[in-house]
PDB file of N, CA and C in Angstrom:
ATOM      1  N   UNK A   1     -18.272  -5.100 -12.008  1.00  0.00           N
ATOM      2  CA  UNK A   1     -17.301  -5.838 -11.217  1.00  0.00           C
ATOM      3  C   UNK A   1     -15.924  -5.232 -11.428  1.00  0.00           C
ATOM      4  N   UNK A   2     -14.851  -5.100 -10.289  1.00  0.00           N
ATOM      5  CA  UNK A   2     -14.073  -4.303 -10.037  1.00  0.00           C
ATOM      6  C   UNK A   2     -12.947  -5.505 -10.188  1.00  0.00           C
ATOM      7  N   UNK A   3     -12.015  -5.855 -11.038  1.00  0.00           N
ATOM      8  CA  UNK A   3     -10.742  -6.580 -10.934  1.00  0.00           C
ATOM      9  C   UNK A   3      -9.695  -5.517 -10.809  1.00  0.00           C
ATOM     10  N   UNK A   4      -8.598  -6.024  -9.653  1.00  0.00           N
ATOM     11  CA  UNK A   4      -7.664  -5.546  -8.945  1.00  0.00           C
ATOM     12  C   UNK A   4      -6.320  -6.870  -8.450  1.00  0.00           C
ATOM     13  N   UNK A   5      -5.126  -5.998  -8.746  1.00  0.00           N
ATOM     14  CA  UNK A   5      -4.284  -7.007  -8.319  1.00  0.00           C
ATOM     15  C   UNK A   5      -4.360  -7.275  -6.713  1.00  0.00           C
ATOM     16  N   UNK A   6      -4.037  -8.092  -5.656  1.00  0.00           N
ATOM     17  CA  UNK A   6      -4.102  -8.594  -4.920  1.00  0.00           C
ATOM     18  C   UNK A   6      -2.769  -8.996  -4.410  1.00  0.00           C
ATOM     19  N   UNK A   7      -1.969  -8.316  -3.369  1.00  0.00           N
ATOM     20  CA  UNK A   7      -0.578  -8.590  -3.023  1.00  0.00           C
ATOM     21  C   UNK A   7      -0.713  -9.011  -1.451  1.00  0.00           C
ATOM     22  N   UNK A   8       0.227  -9.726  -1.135  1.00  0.00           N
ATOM     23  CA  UNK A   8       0.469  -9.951   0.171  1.00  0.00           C
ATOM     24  C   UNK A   8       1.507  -8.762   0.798  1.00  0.00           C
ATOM     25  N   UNK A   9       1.944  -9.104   2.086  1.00  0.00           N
ATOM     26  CA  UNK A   9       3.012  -7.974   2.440  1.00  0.00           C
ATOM     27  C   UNK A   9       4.101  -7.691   1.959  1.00  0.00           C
ATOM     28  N   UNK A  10       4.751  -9.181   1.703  1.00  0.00           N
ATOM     29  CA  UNK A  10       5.672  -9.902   1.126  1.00  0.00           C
ATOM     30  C   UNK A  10       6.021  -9.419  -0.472  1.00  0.00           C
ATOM     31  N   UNK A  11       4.971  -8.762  -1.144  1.00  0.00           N
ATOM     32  CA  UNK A  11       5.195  -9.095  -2.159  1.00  0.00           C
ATOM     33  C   UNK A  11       4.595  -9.862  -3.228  1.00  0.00           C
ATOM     34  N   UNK A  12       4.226 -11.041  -3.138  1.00  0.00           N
ATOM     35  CA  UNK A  12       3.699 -12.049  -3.697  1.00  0.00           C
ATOM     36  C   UNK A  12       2.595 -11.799  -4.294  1.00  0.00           C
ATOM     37  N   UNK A  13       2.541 -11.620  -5.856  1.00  0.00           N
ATOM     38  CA  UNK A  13       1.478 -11.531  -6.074  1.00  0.00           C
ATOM     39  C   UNK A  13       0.607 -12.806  -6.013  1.00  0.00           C
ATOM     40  N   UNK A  14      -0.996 -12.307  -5.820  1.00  0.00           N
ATOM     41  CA  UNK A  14      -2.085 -13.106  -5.277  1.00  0.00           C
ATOM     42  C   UNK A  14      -2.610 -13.553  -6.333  1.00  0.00           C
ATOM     43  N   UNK A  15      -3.032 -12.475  -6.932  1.00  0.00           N
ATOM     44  CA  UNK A  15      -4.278 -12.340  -8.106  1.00  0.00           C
ATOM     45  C   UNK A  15      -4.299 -11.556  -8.821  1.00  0.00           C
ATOM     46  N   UNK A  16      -4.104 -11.518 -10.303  1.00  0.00           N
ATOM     47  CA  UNK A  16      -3.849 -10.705 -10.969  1.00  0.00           C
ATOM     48  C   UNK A  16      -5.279 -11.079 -12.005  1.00  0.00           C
ATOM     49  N   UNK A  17      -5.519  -9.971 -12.054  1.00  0.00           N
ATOM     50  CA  UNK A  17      -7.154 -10.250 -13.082  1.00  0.00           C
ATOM     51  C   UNK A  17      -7.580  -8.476 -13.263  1.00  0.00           C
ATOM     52  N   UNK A  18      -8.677  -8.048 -14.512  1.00  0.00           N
ATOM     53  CA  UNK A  18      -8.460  -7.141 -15.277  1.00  0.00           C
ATOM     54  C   UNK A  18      -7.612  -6.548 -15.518  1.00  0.00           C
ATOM     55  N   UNK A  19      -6.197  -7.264 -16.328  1.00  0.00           N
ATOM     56  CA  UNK A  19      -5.203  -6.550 -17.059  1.00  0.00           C
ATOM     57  C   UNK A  19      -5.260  -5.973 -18.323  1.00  0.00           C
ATOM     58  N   UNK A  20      -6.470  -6.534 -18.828  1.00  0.00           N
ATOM     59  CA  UNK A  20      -6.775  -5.761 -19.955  1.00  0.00           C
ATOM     60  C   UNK A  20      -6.782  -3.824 -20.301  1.00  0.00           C
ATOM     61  N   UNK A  21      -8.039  -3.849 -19.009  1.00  0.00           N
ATOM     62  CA  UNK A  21      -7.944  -2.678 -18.880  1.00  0.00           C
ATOM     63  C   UNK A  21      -6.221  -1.695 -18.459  1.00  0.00           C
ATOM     64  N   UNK A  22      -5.588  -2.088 -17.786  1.00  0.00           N
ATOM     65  CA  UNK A  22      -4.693  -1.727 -17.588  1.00  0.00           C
ATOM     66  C   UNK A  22      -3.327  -1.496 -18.913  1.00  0.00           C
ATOM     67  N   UNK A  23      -3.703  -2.818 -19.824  1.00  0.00           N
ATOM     68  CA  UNK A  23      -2.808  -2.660 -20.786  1.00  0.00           C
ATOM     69  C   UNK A  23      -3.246  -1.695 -21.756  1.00  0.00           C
ATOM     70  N   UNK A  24      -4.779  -1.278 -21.960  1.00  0.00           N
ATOM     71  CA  UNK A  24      -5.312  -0.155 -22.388  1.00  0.00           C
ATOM     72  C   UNK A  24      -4.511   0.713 -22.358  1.00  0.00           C
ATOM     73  N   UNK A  25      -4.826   1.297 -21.094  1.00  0.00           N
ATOM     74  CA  UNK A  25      -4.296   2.886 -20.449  1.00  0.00           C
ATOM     75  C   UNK A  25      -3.055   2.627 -20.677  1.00  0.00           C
ATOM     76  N   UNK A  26      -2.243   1.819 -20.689  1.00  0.00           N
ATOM     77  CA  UNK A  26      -0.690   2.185 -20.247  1.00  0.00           C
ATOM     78  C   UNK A  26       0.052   2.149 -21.928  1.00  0.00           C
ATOM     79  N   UNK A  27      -0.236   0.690 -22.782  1.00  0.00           N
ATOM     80  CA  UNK A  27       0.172   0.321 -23.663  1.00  0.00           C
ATOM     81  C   UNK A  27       0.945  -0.817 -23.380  1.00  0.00           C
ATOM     82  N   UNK A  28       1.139  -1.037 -21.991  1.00  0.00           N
ATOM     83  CA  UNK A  28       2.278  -2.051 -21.693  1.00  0.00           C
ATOM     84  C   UNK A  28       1.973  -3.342 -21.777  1.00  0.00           C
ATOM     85  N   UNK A  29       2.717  -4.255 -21.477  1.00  0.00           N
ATOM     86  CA  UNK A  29       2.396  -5.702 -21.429  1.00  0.00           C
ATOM     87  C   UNK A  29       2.391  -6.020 -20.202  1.00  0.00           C
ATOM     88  N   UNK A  30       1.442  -7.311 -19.840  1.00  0.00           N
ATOM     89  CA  UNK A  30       0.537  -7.411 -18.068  1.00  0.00           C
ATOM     90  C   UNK A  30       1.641  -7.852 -17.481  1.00  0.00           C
ATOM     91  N   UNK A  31       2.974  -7.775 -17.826  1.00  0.00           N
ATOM     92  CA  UNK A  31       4.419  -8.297 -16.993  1.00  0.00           C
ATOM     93  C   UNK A  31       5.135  -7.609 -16.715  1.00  0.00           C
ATOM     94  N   UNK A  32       4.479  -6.343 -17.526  1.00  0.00           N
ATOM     95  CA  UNK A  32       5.440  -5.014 -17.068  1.00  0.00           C
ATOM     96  C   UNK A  32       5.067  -3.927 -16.239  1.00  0.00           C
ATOM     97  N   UNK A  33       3.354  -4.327 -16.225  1.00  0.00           N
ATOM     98  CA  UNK A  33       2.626  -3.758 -15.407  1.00  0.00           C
ATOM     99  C   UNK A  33       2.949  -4.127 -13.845  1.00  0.00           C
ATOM    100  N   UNK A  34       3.207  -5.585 -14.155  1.00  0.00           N
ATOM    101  CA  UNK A  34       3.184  -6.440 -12.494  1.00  0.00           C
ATOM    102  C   UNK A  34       4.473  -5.828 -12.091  1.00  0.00           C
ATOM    103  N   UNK A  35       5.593  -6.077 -12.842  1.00  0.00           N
ATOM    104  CA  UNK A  35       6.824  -5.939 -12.345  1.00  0.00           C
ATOM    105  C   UNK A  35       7.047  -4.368 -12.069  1.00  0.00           C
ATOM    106  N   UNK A  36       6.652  -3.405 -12.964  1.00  0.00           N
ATOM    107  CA  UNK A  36       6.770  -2.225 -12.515  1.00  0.00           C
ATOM    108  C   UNK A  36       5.804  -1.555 -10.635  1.00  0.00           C
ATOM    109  N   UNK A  37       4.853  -2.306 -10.794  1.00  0.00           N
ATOM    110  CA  UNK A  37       3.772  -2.262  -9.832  1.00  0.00           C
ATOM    111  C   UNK A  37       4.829  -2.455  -8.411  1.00  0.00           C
ATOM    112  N   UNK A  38       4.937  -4.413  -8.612  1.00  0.00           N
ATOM    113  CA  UNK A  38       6.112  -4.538  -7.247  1.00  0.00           C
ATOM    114  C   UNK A  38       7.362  -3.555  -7.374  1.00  0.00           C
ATOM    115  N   UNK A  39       7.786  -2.994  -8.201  1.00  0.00           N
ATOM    116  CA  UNK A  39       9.025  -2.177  -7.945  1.00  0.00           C
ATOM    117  C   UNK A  39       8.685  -0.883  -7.483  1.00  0.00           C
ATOM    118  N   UNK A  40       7.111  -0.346  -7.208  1.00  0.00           N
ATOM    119  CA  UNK A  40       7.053   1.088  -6.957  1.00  0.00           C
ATOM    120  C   UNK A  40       7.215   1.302  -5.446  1.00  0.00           C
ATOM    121  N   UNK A  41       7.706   2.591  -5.170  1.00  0.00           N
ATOM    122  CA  UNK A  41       8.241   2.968  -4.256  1.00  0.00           C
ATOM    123  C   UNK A  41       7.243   2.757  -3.273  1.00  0.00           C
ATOM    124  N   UNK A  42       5.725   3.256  -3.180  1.00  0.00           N
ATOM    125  CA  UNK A  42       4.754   2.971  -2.573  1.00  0.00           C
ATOM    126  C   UNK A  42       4.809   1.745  -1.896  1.00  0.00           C
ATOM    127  N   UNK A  43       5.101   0.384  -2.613  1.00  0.00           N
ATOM    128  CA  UNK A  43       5.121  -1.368  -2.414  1.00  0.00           C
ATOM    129  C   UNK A  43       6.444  -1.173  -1.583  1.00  0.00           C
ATOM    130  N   UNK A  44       6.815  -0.709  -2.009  1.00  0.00           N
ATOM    131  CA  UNK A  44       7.892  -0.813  -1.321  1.00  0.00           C
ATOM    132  C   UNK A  44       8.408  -0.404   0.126  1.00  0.00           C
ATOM    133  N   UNK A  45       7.763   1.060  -0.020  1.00  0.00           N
ATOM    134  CA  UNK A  45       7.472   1.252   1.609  1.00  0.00           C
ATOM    135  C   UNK A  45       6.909   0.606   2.502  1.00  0.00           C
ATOM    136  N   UNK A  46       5.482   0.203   1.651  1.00  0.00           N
ATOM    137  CA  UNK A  46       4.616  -0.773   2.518  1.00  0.00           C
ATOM    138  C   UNK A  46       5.385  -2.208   3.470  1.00  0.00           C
ATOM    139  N   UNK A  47       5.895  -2.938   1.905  1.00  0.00           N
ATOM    140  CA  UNK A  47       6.217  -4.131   2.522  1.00  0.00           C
ATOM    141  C   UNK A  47       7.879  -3.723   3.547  1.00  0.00           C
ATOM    142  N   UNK A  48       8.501  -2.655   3.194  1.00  0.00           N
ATOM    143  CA  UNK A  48       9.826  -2.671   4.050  1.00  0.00           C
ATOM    144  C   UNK A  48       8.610  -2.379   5.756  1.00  0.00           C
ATOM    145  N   UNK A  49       8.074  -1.790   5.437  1.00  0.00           N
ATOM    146  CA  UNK A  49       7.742  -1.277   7.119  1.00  0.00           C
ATOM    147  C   UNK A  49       7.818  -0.004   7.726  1.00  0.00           C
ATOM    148  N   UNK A  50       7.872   0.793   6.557  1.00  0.00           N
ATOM    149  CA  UNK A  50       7.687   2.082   6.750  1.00  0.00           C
ATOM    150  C   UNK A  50       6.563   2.795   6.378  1.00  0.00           C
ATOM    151  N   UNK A  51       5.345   2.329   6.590  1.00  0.00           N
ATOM    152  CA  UNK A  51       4.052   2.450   6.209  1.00  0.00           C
ATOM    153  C   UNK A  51       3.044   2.091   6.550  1.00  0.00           C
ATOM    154  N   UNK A  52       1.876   2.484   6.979  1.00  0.00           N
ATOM    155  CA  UNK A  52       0.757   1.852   7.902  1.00  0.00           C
ATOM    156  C   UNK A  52      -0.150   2.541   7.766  1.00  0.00           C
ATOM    157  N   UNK A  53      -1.320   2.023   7.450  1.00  0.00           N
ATOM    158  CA  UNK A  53      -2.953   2.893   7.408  1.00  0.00           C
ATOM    159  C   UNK A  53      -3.480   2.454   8.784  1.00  0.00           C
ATOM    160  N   UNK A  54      -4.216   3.206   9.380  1.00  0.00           N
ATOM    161  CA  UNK A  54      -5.281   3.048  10.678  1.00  0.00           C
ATOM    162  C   UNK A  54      -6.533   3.309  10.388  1.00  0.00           C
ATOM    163  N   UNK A  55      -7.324   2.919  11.071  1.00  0.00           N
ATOM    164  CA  UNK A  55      -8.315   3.602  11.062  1.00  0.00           C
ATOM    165  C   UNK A  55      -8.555   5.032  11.709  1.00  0.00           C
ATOM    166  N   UNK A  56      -9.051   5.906  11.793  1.00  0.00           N
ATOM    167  CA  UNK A  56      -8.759   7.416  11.517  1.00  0.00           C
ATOM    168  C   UNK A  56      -9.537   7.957  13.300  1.00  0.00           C
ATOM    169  N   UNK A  57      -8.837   7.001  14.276  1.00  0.00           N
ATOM    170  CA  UNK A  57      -9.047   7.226  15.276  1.00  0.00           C
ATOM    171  C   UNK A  57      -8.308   7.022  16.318  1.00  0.00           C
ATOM    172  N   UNK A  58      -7.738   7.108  17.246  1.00  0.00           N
ATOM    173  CA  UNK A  58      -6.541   6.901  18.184  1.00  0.00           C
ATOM    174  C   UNK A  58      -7.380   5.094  18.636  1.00  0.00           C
ATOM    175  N   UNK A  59      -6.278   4.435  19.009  1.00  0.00           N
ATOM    176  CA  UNK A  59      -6.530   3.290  19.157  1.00  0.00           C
ATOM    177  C   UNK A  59      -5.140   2.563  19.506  1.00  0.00           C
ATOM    178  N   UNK A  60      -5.527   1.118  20.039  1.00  0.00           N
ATOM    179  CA  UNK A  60      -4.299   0.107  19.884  1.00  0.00           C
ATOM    180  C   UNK A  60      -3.257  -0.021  19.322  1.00  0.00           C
ATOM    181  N   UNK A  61      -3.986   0.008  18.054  1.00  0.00           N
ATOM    182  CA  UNK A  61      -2.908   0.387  16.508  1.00  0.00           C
ATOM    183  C   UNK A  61      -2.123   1.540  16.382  1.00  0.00           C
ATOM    184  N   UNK A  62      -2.661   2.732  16.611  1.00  0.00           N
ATOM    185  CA  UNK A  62      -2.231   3.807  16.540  1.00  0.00           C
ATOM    186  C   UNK A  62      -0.974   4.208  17.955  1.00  0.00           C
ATOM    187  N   UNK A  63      -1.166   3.205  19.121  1.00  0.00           N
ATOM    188  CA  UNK A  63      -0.329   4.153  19.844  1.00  0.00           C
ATOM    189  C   UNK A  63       0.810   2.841  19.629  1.00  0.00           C
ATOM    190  N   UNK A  64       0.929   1.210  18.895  1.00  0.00           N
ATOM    191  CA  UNK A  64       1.914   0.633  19.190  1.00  0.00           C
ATOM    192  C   UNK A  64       2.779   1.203  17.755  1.00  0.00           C
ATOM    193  N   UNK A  65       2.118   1.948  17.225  1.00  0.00           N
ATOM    194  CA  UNK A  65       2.540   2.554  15.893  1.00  0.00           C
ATOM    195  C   UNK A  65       3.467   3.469  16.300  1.00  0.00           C
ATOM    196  N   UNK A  66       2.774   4.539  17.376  1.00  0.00           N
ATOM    197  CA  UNK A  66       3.983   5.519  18.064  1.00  0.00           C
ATOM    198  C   UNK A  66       5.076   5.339  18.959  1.00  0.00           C
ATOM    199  N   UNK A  67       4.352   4.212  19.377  1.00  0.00           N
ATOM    200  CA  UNK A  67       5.566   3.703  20.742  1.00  0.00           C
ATOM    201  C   UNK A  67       6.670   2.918  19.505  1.00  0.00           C
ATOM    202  N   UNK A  68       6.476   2.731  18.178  1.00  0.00           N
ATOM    203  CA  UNK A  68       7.398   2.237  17.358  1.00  0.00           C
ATOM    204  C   UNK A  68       8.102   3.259  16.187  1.00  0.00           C
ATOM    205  N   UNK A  69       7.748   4.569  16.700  1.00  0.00           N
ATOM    206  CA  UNK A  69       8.552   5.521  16.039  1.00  0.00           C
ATOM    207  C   UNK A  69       7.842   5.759  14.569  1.00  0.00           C
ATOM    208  N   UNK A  70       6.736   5.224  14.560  1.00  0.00           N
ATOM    209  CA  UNK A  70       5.596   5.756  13.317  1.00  0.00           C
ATOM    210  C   UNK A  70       5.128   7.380  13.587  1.00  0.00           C
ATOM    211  N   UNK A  71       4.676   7.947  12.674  1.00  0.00           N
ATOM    212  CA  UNK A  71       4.238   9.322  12.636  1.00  0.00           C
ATOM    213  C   UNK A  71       2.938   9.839  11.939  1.00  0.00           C
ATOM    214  N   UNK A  72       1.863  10.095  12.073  1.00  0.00           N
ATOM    215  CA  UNK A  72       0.733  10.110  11.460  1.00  0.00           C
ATOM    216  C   UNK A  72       1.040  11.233  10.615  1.00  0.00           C
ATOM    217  N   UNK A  73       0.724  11.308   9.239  1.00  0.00           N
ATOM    218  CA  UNK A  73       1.701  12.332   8.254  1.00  0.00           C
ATOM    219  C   UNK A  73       0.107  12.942   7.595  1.00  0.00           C
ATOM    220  N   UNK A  74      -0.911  12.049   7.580  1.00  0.00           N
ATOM    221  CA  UNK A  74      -2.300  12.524   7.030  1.00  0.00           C
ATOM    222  C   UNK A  74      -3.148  11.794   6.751  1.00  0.00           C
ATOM    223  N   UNK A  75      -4.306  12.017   6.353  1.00  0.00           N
ATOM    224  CA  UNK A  75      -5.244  11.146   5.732  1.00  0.00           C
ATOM    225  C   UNK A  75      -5.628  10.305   4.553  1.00  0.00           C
ATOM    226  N   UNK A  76      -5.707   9.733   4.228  1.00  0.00           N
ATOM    227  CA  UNK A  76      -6.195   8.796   2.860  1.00  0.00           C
ATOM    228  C   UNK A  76      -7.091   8.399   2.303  1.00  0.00           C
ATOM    229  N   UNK A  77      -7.841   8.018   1.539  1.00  0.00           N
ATOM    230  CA  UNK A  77      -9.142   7.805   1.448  1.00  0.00           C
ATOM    231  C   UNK A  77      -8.906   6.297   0.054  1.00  0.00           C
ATOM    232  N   UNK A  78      -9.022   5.035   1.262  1.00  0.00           N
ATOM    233  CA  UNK A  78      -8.700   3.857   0.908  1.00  0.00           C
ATOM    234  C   UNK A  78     -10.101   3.698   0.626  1.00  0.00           C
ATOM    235  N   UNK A  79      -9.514   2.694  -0.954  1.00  0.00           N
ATOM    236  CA  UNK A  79     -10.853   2.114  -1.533  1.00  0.00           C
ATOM    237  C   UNK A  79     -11.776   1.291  -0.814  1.00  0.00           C
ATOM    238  N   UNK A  80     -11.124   0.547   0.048  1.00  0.00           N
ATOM    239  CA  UNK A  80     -11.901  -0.679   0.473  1.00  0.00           C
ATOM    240  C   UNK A  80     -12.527  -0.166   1.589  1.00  0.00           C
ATOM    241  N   UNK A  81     -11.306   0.190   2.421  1.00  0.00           N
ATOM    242  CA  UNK A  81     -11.944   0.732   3.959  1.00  0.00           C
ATOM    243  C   UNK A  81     -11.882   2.484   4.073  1.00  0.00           C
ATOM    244  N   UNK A  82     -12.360   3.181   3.121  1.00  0.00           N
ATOM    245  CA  UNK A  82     -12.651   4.448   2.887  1.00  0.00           C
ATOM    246  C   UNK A  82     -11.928   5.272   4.122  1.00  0.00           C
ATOM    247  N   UNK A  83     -12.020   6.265   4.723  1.00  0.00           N
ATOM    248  CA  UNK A  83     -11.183   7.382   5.058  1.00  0.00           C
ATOM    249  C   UNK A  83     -10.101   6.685   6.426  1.00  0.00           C
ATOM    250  N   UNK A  84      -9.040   7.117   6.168  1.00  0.00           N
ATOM    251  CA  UNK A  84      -7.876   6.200   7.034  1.00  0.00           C
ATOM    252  C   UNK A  84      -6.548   7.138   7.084  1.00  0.00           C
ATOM    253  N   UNK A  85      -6.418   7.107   8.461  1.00  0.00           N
ATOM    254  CA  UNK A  85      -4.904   7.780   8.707  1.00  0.00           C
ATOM    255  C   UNK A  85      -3.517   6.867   7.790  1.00  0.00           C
ATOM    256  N   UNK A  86      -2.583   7.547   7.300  1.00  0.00           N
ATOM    257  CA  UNK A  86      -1.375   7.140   6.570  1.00  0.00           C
ATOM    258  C   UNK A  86      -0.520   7.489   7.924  1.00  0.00           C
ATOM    259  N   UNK A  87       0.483   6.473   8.335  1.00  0.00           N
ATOM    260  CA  UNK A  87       1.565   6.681   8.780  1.00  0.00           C
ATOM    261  C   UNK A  87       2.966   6.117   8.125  1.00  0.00           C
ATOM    262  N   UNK A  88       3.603   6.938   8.889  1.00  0.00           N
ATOM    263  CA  UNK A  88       5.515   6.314   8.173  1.00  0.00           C
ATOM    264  C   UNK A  88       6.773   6.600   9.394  1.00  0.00           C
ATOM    265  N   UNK A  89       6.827   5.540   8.738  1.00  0.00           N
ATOM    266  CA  UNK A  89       8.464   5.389   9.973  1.00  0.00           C
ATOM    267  C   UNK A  89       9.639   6.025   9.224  1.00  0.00           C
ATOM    268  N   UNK A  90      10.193   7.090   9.963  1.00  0.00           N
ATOM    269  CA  UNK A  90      12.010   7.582   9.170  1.00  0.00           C
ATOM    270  C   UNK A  90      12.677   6.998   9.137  1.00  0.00           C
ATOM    271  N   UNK A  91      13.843   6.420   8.210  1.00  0.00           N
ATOM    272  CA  UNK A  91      14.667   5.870   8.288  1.00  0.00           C
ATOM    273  C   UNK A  91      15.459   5.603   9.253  1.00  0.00           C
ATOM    274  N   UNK A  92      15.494   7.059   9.510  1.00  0.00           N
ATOM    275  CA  UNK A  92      16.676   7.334  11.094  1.00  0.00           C
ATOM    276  C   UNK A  92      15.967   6.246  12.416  1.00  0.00           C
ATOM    277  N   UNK A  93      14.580   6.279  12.111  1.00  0.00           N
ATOM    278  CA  UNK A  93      14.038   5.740  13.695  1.00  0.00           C
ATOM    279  C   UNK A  93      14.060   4.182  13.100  1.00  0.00           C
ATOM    280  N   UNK A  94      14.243   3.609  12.210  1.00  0.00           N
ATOM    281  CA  UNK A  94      14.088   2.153  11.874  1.00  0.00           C
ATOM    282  C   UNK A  94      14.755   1.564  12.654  1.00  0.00           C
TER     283      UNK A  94
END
């Protein structure tokens, strides 16, 4: 069984469960893990709106993504929903 934190868009953490393992690898404490986690640049892109996975095929998603100044930059290979286009919006086009 796979425990994973669980965030909304927002931010908010959901669910926080196997921190153990995590305090392993790192040495840290499970508050510094969380707080460093929401502060990474990654979360951060996500929840500002400069960031978007698709599914790895032109679609709905993909063209209100372009008609919104998104840019397909490459591929990803997401745990849950395995191989997936990454897009990002430039600052300039926000």
């Amino acid at each position: 069984m796979t425990n994973v934190l669980v965030l909304d868009v927002g931010g908010v953490l959901v669910k926080l469960g196997g921190m153990n393992q995590f305090v392993d690898w790192t040495g840290q404490s499970p508050e510094e893990i969380k707080s460093r986690w929401l502060a990474s640049p990654t979360v951060r892109d996500f929840e500002s709106g400069r960031l978007a996975h698709t599914c790895p095929e032109p679609n709905a998603s993909t063209r209100v993504l372009t008609k919104c100044g998104f840019r397909r930059v490459g591929e990803v290979m997401d745990p849950d929903d395995g191989l997936v286009w990454r897009w990002e919006k430039d600052d300039k086009s926000a």
